[in-house]
C-alpha atoms as a PDB file:
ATOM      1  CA  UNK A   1      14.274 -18.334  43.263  1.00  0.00           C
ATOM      2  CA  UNK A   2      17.488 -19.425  41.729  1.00  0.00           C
ATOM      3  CA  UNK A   3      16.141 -21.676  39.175  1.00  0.00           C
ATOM      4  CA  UNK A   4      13.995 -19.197  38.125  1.00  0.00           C
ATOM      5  CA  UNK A   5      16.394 -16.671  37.589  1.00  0.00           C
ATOM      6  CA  UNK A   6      18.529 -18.683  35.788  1.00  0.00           C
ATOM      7  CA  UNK A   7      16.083 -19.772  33.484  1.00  0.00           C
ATOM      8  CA  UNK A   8      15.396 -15.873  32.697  1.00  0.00           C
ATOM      9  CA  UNK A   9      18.464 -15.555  32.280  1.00  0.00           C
ATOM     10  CA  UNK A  10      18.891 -18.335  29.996  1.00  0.00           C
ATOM     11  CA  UNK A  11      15.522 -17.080  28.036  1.00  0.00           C
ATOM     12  CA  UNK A  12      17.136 -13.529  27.816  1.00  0.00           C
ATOM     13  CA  UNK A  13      20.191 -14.850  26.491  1.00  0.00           C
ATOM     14  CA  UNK A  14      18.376 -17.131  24.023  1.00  0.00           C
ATOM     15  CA  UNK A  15      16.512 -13.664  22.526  1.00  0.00           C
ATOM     16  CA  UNK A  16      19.806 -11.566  22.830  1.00  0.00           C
ATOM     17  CA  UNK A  17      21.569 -14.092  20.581  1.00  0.00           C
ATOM     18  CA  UNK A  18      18.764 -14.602  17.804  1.00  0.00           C
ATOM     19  CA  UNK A  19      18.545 -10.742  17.734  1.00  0.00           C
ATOM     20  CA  UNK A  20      21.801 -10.419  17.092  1.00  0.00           C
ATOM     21  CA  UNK A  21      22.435 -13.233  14.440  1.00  0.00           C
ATOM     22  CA  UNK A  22      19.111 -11.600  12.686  1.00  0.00           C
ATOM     23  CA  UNK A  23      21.322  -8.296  12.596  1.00  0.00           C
ATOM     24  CA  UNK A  24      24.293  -9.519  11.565  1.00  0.00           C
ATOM     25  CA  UNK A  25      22.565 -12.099   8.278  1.00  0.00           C
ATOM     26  CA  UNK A  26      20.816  -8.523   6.946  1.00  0.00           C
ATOM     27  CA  UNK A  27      23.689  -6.754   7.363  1.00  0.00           C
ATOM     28  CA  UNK A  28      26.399  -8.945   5.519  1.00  0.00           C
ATOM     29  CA  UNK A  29      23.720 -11.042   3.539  1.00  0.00           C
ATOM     30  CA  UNK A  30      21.500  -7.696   2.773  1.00  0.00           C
ATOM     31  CA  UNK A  31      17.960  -7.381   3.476  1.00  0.00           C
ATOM     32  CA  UNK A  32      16.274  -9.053   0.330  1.00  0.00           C
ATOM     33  CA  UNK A  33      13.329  -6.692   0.160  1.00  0.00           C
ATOM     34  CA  UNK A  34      15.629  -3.721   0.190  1.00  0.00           C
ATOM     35  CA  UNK A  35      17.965  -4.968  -2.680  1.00  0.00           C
ATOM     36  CA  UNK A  36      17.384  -3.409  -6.076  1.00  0.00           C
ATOM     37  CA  UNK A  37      16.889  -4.995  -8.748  1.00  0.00           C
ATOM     38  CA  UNK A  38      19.474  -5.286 -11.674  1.00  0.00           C
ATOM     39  CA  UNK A  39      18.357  -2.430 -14.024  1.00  0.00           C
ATOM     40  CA  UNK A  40      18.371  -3.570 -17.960  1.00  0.00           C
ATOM     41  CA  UNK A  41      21.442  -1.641 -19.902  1.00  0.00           C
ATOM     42  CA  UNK A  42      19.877   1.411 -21.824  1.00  0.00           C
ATOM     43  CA  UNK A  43      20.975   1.017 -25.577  1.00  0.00           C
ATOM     44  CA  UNK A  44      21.636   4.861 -26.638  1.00  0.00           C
ATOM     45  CA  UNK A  45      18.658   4.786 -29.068  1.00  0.00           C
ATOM     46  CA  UNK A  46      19.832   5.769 -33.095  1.00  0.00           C
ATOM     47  CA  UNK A  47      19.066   9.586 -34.245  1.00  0.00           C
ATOM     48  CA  UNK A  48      18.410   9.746 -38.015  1.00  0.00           C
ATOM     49  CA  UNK A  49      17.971  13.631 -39.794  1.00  0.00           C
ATOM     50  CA  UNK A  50      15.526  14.106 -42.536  1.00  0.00           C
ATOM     51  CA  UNK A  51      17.257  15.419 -45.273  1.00  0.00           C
ATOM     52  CA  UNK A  52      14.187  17.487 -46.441  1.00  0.00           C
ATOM     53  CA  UNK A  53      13.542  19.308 -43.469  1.00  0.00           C
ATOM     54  CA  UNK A  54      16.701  18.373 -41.606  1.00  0.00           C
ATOM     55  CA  UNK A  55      14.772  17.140 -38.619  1.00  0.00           C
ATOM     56  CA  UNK A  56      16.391  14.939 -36.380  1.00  0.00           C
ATOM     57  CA  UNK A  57      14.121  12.135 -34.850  1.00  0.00           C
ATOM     58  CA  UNK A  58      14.655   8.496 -33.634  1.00  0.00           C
ATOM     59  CA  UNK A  59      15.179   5.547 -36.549  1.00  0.00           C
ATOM     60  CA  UNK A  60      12.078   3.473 -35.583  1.00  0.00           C
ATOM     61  CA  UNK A  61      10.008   6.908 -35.540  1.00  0.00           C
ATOM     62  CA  UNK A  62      11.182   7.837 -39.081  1.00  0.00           C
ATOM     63  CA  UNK A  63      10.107   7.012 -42.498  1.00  0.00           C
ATOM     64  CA  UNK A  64      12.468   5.611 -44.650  1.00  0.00           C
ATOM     65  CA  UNK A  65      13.219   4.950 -48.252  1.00  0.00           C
ATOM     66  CA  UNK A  66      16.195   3.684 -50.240  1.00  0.00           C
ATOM     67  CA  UNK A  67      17.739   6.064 -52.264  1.00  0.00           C
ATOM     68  CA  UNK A  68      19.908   3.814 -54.795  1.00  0.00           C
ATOM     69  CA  UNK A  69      22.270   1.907 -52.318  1.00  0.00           C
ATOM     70  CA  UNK A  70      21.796   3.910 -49.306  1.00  0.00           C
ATOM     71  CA  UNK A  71      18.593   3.912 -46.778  1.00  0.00           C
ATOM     72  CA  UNK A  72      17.067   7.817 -46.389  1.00  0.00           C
ATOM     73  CA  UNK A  73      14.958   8.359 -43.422  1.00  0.00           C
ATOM     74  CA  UNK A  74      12.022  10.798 -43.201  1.00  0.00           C
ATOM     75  CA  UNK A  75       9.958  12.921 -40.330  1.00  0.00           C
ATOM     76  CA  UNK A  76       6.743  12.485 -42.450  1.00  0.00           C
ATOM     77  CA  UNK A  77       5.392  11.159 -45.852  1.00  0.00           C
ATOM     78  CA  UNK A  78       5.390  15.003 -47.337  1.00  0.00           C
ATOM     79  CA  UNK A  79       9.394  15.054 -46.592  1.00  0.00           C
ATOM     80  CA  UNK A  80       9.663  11.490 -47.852  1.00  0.00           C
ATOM     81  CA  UNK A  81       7.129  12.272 -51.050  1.00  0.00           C
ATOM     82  CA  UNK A  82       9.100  15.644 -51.878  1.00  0.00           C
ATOM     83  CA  UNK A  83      12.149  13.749 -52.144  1.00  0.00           C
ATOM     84  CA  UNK A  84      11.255  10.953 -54.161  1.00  0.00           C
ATOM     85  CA  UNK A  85       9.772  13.896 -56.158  1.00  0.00           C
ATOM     86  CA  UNK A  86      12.871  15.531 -56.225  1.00  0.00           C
ATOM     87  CA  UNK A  87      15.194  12.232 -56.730  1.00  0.00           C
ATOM     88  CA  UNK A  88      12.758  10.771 -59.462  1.00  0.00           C
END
């Protein structure tokens, strides 16, 4: 009977440890399927106004035009046609 416990004990031990060292790696290593994943920076997207209508609107939604030297953005081809209408 004492081999027998001995090896039990020995077994039990043997689990004990590898419990233990599987708690320790996830909590100072991290558990990989609970890490999130780096999140892409967020550029503040680029708010244009429509000088027609003054509607403001994001720059790849608008209609644009140049205007001599400087770029004029529009909410719709009506704004943008009034004021090349205007302008011409």
């Amino acid at each position: 009977m004492g081999l027998l416990s001995s090896l039990l004990r020995l077994l039990l031990i043997g689990l004990l440890f590898a419990a233990l060292s599987r708690l320790f790696a996830r909590v100072f290593r991290g558990h990989p399927q609970r890490r999130v994943p780096p999140q892409p920076e967020s550029v503040p997207e680029r708010l244009v106004q429509d000088p027609v209508c003054g509607l403001c609107l994001p720059e790849r939604q608008a209609l644009s035009a140049r205007s001599g030297t400087r770029q004029v953005h529009f909410c719709s081809e009506s704004c943008r046609n009034a004021y090349l209408a205007k302008a011409g």
